[in-house]
Protein backbone atom coordinates (compact mmCIF):
# COMPACT_ATOMS: atom_id res chain seq x y z
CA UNK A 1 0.00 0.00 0.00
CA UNK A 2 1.50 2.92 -1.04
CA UNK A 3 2.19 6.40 1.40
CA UNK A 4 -0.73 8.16 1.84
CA UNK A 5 -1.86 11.02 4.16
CA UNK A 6 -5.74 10.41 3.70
CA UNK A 7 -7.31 8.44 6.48
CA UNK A 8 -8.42 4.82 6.52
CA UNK A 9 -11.06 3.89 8.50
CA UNK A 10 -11.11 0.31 9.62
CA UNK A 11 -12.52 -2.37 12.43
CA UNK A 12 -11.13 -4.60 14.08
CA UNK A 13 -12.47 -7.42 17.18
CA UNK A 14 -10.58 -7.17 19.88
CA UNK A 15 -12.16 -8.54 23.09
CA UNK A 16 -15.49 -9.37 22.17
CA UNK A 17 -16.03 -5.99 21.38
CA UNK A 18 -15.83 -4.00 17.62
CA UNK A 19 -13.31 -1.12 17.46
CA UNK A 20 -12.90 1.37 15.76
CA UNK A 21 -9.31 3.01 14.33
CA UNK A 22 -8.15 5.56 11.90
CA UNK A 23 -4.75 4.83 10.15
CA UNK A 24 -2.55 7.37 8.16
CA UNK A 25 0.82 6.26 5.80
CA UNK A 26 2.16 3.44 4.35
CA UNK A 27 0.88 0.21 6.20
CA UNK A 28 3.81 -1.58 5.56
CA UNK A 29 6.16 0.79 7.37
CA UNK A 30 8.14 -0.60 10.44
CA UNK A 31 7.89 3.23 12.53
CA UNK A 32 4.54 2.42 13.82
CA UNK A 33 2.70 5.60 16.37
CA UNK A 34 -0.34 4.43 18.09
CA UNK A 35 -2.15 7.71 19.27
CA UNK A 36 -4.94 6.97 22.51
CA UNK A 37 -7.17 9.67 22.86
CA UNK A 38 -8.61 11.34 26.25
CA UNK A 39 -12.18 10.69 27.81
CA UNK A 40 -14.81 11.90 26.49
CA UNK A 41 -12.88 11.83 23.21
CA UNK A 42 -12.74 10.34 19.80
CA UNK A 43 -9.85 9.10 17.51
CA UNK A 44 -10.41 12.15 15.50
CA UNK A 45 -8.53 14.01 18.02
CA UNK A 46 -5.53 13.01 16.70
CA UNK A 47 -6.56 13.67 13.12
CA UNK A 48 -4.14 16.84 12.50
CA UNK A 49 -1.22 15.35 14.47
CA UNK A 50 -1.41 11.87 12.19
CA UNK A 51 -1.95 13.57 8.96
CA UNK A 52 1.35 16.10 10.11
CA UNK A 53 3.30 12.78 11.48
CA UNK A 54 2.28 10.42 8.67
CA UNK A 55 4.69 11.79 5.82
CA UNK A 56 6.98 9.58 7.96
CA UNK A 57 5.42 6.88 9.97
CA UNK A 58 2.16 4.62 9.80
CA UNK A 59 0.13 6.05 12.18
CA UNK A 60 -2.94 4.35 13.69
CA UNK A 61 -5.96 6.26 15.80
CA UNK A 62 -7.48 4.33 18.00
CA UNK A 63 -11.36 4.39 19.44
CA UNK A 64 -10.83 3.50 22.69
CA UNK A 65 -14.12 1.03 23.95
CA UNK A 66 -17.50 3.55 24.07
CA UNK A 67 -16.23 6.06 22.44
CA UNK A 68 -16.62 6.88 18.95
CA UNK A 69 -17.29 4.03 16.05
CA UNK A 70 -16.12 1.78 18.74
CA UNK A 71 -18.43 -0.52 20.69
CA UNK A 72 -20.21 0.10 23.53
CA UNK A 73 -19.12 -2.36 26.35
CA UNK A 74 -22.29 -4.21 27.39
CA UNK A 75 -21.33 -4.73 31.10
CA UNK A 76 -20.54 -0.93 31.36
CA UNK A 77 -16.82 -1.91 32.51
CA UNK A 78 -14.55 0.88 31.57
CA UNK A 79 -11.73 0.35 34.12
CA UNK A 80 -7.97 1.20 33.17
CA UNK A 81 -7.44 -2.53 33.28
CA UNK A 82 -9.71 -3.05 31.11
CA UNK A 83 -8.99 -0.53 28.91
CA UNK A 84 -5.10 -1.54 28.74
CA UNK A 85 -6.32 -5.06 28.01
CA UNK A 86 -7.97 -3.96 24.88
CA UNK A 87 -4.78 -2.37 24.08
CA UNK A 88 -2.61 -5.22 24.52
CA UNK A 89 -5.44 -7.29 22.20
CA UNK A 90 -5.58 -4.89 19.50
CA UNK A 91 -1.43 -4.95 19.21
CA UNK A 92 -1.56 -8.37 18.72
CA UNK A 93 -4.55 -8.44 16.64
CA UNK A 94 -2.76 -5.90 14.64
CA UNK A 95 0.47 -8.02 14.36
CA UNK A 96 2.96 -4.99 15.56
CA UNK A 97 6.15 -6.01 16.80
CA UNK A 98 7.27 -2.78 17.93
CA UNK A 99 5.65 0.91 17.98
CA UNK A 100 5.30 4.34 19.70
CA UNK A 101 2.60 5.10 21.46
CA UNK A 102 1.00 8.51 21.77
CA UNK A 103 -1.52 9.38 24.55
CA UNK A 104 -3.60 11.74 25.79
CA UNK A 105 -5.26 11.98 29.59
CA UNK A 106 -6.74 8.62 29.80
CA UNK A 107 -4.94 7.45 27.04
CA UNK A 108 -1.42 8.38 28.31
CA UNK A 109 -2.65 6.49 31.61
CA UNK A 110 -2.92 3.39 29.30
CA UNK A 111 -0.11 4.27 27.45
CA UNK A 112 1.97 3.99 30.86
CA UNK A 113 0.32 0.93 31.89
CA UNK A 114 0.46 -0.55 28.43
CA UNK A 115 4.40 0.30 28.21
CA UNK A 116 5.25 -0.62 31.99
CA UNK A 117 4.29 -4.19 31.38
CA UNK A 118 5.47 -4.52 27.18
CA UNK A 119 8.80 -3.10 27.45
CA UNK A 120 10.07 -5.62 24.54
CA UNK A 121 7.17 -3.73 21.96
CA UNK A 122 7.08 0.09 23.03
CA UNK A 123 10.20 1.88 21.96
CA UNK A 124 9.15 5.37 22.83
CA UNK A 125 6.40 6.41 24.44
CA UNK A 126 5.00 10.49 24.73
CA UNK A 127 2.34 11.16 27.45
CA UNK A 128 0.19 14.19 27.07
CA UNK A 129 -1.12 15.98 30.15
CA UNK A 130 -1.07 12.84 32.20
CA UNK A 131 0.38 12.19 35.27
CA UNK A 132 -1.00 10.16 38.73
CA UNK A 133 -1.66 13.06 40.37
CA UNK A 134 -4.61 15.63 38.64
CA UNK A 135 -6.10 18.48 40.50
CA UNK A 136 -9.78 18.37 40.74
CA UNK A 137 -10.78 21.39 39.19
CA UNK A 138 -9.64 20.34 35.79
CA UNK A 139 -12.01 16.82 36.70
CA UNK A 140 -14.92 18.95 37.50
CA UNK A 141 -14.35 21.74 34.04
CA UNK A 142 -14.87 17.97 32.39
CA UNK A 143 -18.01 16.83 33.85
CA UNK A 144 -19.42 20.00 33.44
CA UNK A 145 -18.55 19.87 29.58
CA UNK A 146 -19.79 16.57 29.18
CA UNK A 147 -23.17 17.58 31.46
CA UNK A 148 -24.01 20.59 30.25
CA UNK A 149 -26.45 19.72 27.43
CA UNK A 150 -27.60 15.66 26.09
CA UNK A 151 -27.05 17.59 22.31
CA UNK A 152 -26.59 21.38 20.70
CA UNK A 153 -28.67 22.43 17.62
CA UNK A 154 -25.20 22.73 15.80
CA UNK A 155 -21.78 22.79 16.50
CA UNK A 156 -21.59 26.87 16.80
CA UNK A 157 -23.92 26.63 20.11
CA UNK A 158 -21.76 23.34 21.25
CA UNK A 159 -18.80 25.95 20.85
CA UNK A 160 -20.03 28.35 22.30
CA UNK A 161 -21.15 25.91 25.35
CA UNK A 162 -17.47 25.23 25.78
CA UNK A 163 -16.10 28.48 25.83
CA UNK A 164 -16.53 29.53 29.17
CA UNK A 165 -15.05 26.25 30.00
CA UNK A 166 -11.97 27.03 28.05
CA UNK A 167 -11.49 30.89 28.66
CA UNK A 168 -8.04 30.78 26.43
CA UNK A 169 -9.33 29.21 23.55
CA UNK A 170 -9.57 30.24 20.27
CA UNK A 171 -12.93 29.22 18.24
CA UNK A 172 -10.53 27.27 15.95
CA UNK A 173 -9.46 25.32 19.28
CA UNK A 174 -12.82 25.01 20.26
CA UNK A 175 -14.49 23.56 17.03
CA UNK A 176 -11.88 20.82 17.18
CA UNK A 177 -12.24 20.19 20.56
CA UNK A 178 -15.87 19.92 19.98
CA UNK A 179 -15.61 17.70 16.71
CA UNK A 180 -13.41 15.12 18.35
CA UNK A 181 -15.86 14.57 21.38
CA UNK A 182 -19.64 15.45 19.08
CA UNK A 183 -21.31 13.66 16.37
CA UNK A 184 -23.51 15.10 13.66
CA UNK A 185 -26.54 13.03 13.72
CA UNK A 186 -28.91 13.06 10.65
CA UNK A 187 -31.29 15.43 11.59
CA UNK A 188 -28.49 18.03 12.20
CA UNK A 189 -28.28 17.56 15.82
CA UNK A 190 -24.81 17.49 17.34
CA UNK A 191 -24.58 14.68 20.51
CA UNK A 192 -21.79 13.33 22.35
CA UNK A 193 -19.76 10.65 20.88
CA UNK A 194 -19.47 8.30 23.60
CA UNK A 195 -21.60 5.65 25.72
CA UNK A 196 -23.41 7.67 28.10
CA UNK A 197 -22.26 5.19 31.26
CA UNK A 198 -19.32 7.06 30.75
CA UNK A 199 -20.45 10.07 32.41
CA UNK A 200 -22.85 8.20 34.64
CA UNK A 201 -21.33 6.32 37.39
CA UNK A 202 -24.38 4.87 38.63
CA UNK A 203 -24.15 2.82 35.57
CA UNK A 204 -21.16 1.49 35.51
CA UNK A 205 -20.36 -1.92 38.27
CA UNK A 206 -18.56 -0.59 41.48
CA UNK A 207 -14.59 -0.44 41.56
CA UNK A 208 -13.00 -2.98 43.33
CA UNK A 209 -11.32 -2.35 46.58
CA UNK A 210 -7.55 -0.80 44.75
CA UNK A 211 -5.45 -3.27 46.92
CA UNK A 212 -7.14 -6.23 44.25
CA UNK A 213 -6.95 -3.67 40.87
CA UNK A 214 -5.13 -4.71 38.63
CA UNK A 215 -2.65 -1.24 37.10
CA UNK A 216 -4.41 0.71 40.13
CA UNK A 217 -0.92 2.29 40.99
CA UNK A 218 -0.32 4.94 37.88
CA UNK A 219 3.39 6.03 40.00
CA UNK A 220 4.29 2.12 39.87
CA UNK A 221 3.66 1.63 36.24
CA UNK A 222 5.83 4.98 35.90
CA UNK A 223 8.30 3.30 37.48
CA UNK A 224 8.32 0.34 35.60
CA UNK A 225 8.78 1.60 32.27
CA UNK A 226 12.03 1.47 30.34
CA UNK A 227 11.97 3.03 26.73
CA UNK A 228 12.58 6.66 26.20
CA UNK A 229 9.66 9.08 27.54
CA UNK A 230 8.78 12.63 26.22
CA UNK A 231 6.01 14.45 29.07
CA UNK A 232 4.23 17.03 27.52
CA UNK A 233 2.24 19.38 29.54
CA UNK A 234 -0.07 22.40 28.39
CA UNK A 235 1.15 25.69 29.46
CA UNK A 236 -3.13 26.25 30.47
CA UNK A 237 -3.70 23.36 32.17
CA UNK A 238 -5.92 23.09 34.73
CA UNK A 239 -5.20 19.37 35.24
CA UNK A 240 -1.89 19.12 36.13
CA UNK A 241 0.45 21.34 38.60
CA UNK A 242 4.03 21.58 37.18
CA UNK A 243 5.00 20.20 40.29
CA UNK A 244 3.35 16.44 39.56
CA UNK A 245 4.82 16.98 35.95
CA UNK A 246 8.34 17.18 37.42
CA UNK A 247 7.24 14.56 40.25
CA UNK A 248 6.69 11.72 37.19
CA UNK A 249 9.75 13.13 35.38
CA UNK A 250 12.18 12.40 38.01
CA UNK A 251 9.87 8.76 38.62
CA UNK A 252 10.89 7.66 34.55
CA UNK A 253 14.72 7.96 34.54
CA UNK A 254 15.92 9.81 31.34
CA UNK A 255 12.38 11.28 30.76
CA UNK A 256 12.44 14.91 29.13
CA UNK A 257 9.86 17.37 29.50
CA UNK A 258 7.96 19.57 27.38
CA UNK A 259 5.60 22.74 27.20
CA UNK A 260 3.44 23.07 24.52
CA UNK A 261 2.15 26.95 24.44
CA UNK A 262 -1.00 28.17 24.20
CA UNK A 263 -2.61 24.96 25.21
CA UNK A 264 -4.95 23.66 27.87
CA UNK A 265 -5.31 20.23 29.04
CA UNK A 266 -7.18 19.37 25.40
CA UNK A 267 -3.44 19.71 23.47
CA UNK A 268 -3.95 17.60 20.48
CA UNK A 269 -6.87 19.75 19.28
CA UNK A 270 -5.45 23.12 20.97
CA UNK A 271 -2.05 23.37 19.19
CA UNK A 272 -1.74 20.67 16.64
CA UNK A 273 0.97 21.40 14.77
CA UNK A 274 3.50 22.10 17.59
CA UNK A 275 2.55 18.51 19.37
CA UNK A 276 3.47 16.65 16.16
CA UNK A 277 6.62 19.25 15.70
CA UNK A 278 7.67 17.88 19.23
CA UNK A 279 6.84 14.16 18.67
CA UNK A 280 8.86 14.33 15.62
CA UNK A 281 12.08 15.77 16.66
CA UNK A 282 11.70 13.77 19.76
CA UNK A 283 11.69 10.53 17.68
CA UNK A 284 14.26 11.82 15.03
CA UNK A 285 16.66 12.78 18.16
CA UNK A 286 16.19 8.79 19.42
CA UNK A 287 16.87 7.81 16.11
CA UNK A 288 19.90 9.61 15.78
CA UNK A 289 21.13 8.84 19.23
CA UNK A 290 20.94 4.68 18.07
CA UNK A 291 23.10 5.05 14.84
């Protein structure tokens, strides 16, 4: 299959459940990025980041279970362990032998767990404004995004429903941030793209106690991985104190740092360009460092 940057949308079954991915570049390529989005997000997050990245890698977009195209799971169970499980299937399912992986909030939680435990498969891994420690404000600016309407009339008024929420946003940041967590439905309606347990906890089974969780200890997963990690943080956050940014940098020996600026906790869909700049020289600066 030859290089492309136009998106492929494909399926694949991967724990009983139907999910959903995106995938940019040449599919035989060996430099492999797999990009997990945040919650209450969509694979499209990523879309501007893989389309940048994919002149040089194969880059696949994942729908992470209940959100998106992906399915919904039917026992409401959308624990980290579960989550990381579906990552570990769809790898495998996906035959990759080796690969970066890219992730955002929740994703970059699963990303940590995923790498802690596969250190013979992830060479590099970058973690976007996630860390084991997030301040609760930035929890509570999300459930009040994802409760403050069941749909908008159009994606102008779900804009402009965000904007208070995201006081240093441009409306360009804002209508991406809204497309990668809406869906256009056919009578023009724009809803939220994920199962609605997802913002309901009364739906979902009760956590077990965290001394029998399996990946319940984000700091020990941080310690346990071994590739080369790049910790990105927004310079807007409201999720993450620079102090538990340099807390999990000192935790992953060798780890580097970096600010993205003009960007919130939503960085893939707030600045774009300059996260894929700063994945890219990260992984060109590993690549030289090997020769």
């Amino acid at each position: 299959m030859a290089s492309s940057n136009k998106a492929r949308d494909e399926f694949a079954e991967v724990n009983g459940l139907r999910l959903h991915y995106r995938e940019w570049g040449d599919a035989r390529s060996r430099n492999v990025l797999l990009m997990l989005h945040g919650y209450a997000e969509t694979a499209g997050v990523w879309d501007d980041v893989a389309q940048d990245l994919a002149r040089e890698y194969r880059v696949i977009s994942l729908d992470q279970r209940g959100h998106g195209q992906s399915a919904h799971a039917p026992d409401f169970d959308y624990t980290r362990a579960t989550q990381v499980e579906d990552v570990e299937a769809f790898i495998e399912a996906m035959a990759l032998k080796s690969l970066t992986i890219v992730g955002h909030a929740m994703g970059g939680a699963n990303a940590l767990c995923y790498a802690s435990e596969h250190p013979d498969i992830v060479t590099a891994l970058i973690v976007v404004e996630a860390a084991p420690e997030v301040l609760r404000g930035g929890v509570e600016r999300l459930r009040r995004m994802v409760g403050s309407a069941e749909e908008f009339e159009s994606l102008s008024d779900a804009v402009e429903s965000m904007r208070p929420l995201f006081p240093y946003a441009t409306t360009e940041q804002l209508e991406r941030r809204a497309r990668s967590a809406l869906v256009e439905k056919p009578e023009g309606a724009w809803v939220w793209d994920f199962d609605p347990a997802l913002r309901d906890a009364s739906l979902r089974p009760p956590e077990p106690d965290p001394g029998q969780r399996r990946l319940a200890d984000l700091w020990e997963c941080a310690d346990r991985v071994q590739c080369p990690v790049m910790i990105v943080r927004g310079s807007e956050t409201d999720m993450l104190t620079p102090e538990a940014i340099q807390r999990l940098h000192r935790r992953i020996v060798g780890s580097r740092v970096s600010l993205i600026e003009e960007a919130g906790h939503p960085v893939p869909s707030d600045q774009p360009a300059h996260l894929a700049l700063n994945i890219r020289e990260f992984l060109q600066n590993l690549q030289a460092n090997a020769v």
